[in-house]
PDB file of N, CA and C in Angstrom:
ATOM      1  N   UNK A   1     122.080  38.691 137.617  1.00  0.00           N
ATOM      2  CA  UNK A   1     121.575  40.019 137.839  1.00  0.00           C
ATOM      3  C   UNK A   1     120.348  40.214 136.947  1.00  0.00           C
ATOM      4  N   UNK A   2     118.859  41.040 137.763  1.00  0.00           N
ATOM      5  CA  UNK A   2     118.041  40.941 136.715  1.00  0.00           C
ATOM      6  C   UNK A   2     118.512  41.897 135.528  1.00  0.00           C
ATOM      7  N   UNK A   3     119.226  42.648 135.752  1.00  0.00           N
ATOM      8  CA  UNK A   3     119.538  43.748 134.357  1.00  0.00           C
ATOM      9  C   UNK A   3     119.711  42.723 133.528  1.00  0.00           C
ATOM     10  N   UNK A   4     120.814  42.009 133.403  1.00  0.00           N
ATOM     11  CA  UNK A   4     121.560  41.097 132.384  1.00  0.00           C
ATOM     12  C   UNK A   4     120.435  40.072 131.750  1.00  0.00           C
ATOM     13  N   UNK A   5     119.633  39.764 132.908  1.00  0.00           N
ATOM     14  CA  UNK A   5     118.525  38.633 132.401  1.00  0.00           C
ATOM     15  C   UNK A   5     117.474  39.134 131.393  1.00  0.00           C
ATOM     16  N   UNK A   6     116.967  40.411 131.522  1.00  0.00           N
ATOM     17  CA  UNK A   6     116.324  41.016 130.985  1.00  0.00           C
ATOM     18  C   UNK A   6     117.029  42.028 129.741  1.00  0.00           C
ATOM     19  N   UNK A   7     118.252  41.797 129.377  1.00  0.00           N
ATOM     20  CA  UNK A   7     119.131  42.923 128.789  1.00  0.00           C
ATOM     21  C   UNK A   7     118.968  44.394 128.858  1.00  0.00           C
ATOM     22  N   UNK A   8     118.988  44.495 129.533  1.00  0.00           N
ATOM     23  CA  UNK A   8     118.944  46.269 129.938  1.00  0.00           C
ATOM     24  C   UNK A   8     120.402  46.771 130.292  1.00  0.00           C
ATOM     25  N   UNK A   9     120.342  47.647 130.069  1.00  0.00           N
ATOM     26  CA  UNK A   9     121.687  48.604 129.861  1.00  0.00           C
ATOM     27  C   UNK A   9     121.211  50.007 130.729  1.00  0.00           C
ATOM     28  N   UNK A  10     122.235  50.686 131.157  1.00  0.00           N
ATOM     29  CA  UNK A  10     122.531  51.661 131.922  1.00  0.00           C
ATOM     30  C   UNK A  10     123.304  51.311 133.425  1.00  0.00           C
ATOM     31  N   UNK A  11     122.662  52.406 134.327  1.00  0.00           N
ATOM     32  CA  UNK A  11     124.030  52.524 135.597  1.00  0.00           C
ATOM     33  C   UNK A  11     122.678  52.489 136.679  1.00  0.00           C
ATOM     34  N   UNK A  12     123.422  51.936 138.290  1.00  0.00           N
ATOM     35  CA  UNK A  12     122.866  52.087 139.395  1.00  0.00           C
ATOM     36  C   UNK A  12     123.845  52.533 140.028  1.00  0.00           C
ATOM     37  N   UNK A  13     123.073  53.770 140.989  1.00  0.00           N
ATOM     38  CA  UNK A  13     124.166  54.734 142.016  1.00  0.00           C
ATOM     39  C   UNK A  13     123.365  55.151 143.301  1.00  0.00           C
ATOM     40  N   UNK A  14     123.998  54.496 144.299  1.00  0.00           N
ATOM     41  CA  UNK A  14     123.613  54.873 145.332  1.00  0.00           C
ATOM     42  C   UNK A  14     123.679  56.301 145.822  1.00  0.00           C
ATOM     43  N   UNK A  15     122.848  57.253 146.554  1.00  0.00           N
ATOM     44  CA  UNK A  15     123.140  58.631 146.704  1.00  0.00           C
ATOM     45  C   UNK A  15     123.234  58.948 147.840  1.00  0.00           C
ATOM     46  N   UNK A  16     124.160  59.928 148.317  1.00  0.00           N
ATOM     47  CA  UNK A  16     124.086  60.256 149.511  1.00  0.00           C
ATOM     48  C   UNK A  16     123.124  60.609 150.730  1.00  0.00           C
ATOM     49  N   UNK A  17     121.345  60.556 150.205  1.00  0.00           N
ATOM     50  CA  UNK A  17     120.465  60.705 150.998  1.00  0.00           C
ATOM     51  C   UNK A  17     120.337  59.580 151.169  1.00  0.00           C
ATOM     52  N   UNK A  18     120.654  58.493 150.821  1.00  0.00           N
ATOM     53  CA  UNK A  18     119.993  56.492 151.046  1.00  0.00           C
ATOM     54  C   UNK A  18     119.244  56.708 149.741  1.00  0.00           C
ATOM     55  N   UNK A  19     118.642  57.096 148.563  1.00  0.00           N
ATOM     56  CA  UNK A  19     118.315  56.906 147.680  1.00  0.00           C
ATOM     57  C   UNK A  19     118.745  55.615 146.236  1.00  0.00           C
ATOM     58  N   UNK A  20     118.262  55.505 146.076  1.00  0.00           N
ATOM     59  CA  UNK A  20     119.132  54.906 144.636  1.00  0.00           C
ATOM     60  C   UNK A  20     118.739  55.592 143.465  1.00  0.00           C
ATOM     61  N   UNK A  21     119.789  55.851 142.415  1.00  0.00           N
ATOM     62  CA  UNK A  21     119.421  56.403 141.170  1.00  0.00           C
ATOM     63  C   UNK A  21     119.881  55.338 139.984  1.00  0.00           C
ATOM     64  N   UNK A  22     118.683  55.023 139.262  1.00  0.00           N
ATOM     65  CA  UNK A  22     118.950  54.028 138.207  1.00  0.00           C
ATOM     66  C   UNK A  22     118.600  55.065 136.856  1.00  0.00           C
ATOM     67  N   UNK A  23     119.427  54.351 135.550  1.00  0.00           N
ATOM     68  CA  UNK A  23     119.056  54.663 134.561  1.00  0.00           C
ATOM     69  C   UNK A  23     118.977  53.383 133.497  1.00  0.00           C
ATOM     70  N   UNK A  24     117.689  53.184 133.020  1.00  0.00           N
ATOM     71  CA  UNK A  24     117.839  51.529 132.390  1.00  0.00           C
ATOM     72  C   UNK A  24     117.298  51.841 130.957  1.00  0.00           C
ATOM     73  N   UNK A  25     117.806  51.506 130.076  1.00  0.00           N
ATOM     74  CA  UNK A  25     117.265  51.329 128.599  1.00  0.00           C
ATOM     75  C   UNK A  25     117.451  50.069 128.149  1.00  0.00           C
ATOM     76  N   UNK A  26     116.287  49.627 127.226  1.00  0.00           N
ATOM     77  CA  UNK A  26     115.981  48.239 126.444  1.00  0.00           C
ATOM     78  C   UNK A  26     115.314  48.830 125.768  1.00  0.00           C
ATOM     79  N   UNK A  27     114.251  47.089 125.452  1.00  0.00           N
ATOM     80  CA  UNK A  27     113.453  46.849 124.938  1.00  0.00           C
ATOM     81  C   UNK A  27     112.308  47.478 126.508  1.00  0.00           C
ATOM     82  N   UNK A  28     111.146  48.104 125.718  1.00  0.00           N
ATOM     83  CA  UNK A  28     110.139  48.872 126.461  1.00  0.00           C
ATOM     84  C   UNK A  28     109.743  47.639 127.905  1.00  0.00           C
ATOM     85  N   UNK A  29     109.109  46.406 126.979  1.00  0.00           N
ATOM     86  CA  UNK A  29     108.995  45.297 128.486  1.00  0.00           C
ATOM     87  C   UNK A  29     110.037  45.632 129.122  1.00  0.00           C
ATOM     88  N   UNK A  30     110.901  45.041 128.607  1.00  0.00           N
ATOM     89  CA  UNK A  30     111.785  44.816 129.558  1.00  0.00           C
ATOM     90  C   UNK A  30     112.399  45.445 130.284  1.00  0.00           C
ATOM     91  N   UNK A  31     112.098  47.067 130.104  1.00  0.00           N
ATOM     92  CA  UNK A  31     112.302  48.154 131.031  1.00  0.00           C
ATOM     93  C   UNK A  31     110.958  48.015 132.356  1.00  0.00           C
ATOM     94  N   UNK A  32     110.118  48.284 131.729  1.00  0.00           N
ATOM     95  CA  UNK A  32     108.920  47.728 132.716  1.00  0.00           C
ATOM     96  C   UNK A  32     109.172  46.360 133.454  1.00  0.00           C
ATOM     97  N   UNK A  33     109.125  45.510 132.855  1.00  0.00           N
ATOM     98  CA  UNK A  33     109.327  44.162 133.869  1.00  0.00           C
ATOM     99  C   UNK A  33     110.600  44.472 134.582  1.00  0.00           C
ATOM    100  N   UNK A  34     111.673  44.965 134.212  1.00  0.00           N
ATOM    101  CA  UNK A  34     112.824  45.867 135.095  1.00  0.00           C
ATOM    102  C   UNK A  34     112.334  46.253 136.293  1.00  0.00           C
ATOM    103  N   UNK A  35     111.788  47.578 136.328  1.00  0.00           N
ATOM    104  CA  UNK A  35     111.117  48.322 137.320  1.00  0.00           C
ATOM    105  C   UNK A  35     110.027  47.612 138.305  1.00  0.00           C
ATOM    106  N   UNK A  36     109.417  46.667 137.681  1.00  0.00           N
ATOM    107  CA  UNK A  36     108.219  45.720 138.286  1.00  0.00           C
ATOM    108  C   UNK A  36     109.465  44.940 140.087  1.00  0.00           C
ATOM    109  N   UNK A  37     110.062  44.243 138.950  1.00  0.00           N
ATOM    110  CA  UNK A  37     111.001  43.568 140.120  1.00  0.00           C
ATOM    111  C   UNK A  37     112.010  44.059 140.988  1.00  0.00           C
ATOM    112  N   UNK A  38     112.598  45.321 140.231  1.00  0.00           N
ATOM    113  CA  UNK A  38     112.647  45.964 141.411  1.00  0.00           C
ATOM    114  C   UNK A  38     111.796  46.701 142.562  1.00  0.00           C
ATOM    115  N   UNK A  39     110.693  46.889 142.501  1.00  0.00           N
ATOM    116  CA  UNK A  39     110.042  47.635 142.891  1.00  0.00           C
ATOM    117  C   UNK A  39     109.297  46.527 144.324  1.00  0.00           C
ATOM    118  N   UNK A  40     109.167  45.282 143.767  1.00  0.00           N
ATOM    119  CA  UNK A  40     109.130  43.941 144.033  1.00  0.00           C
ATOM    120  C   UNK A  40     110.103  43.769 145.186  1.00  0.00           C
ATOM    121  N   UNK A  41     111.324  44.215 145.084  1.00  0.00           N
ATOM    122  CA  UNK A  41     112.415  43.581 145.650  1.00  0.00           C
ATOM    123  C   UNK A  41     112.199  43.390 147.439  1.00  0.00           C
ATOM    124  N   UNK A  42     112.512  42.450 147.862  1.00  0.00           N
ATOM    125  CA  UNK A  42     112.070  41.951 149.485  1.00  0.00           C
ATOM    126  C   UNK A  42     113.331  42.656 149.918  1.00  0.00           C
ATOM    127  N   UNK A  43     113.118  43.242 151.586  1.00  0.00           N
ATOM    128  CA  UNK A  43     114.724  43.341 152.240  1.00  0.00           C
ATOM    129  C   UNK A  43     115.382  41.858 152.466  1.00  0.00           C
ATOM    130  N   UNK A  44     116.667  42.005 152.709  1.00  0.00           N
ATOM    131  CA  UNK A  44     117.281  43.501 153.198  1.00  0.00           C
ATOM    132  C   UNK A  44     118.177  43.977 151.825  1.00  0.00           C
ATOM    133  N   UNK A  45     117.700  43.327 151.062  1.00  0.00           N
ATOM    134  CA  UNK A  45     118.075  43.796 149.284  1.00  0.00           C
ATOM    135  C   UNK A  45     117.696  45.469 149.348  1.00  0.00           C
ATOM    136  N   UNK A  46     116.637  45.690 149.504  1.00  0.00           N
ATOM    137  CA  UNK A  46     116.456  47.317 149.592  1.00  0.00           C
ATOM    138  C   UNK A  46     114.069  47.292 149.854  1.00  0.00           C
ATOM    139  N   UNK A  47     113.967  48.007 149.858  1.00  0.00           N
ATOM    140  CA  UNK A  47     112.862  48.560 150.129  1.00  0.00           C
ATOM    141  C   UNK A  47     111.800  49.966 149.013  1.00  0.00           C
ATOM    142  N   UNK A  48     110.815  50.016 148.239  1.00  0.00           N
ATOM    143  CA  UNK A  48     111.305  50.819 147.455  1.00  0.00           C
ATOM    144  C   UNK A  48     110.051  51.631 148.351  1.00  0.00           C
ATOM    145  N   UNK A  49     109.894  53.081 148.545  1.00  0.00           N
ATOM    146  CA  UNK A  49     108.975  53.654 149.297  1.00  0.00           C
ATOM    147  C   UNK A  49     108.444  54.422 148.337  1.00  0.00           C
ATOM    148  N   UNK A  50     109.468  55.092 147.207  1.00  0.00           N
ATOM    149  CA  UNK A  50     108.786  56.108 146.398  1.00  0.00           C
ATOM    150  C   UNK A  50     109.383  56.262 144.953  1.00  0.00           C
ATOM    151  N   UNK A  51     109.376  55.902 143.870  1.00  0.00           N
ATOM    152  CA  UNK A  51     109.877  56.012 142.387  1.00  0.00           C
ATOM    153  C   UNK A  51     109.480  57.111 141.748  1.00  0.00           C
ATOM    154  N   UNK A  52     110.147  56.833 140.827  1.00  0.00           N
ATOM    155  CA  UNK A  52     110.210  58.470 139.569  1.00  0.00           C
ATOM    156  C   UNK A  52     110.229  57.656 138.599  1.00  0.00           C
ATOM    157  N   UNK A  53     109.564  57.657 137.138  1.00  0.00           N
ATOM    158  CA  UNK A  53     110.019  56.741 135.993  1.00  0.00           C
ATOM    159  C   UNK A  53     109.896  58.098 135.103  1.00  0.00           C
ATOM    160  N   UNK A  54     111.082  58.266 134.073  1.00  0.00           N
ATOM    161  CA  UNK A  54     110.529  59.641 133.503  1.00  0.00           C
ATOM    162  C   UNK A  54     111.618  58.296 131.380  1.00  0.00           C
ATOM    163  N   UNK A  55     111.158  59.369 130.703  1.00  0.00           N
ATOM    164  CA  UNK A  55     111.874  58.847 129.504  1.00  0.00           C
ATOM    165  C   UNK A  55     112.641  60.230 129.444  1.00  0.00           C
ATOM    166  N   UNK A  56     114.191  59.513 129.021  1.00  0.00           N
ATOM    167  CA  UNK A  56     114.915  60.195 129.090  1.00  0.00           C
ATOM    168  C   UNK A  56     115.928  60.066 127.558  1.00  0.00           C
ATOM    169  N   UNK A  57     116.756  60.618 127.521  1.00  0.00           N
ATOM    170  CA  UNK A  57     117.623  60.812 126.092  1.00  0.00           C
ATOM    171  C   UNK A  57     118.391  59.450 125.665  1.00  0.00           C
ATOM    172  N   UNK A  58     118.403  58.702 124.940  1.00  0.00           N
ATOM    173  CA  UNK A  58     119.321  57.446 124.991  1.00  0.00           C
ATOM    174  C   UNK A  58     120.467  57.729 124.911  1.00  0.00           C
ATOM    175  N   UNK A  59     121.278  56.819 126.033  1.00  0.00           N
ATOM    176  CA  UNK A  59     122.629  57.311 125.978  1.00  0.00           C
ATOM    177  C   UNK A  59     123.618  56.379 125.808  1.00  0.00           C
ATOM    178  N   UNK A  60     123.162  55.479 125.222  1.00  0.00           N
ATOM    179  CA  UNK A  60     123.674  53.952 124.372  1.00  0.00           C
ATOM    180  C   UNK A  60     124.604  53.395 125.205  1.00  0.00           C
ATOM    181  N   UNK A  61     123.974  53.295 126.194  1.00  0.00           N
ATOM    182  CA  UNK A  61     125.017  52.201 127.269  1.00  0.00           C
ATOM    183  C   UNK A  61     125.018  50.767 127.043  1.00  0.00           C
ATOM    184  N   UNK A  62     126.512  50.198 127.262  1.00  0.00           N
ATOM    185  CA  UNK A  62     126.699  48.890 126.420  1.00  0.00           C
ATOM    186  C   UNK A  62     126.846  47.880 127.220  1.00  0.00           C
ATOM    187  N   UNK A  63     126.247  48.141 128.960  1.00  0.00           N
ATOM    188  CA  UNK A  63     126.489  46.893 130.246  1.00  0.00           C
ATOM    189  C   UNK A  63     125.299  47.769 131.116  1.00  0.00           C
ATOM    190  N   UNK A  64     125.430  46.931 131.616  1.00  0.00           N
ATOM    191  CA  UNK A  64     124.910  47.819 132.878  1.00  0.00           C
ATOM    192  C   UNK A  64     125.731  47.926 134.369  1.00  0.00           C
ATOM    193  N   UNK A  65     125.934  48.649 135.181  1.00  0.00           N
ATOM    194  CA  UNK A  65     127.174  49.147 135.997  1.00  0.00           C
ATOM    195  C   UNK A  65     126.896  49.797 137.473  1.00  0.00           C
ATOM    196  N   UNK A  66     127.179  49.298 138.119  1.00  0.00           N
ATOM    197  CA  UNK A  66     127.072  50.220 139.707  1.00  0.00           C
ATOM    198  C   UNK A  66     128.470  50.971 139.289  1.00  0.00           C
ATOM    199  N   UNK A  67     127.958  52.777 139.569  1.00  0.00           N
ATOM    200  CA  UNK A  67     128.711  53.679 139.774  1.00  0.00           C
ATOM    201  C   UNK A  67     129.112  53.976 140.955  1.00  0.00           C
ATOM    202  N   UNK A  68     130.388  54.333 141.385  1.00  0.00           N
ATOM    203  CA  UNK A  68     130.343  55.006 142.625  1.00  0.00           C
ATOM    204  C   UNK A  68     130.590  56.349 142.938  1.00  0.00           C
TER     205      UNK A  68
END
């Protein structure tokens, strides 16, 4: 998984509009190179049409996790 490769921590949740909502904390690259490859990502993995990147509160997540 790239999270793990890159050590990033937080959650991915799919939303009821077809959206995805990620929350990723690291090291700054590696949040960026994060977002790069996903953003990157070929179907039928997913498609990305429109992102949000905002900095948000650390919330010391210790894996990273699909929520449901």
């Amino acid at each position: 998984m790239v999270a793990d490769q890159l050590n990033i921590k937080g959650i991915v949740k799919n939303q009821s509009d077809g959206s995805v909502y990620i929350e990723a904390q690291g090291d700054p690259q590696a949040v960026h190179s994060f977002a790069k490859k996903i953003i990157a990502s070929p179907a039928p993995s997913g498609r990305v049409s429109n992102y949000n990147i905002a900095d948000n509160k650390i919330k010391n997540y210790t894996s990273f996790n699909v929520v449901y």
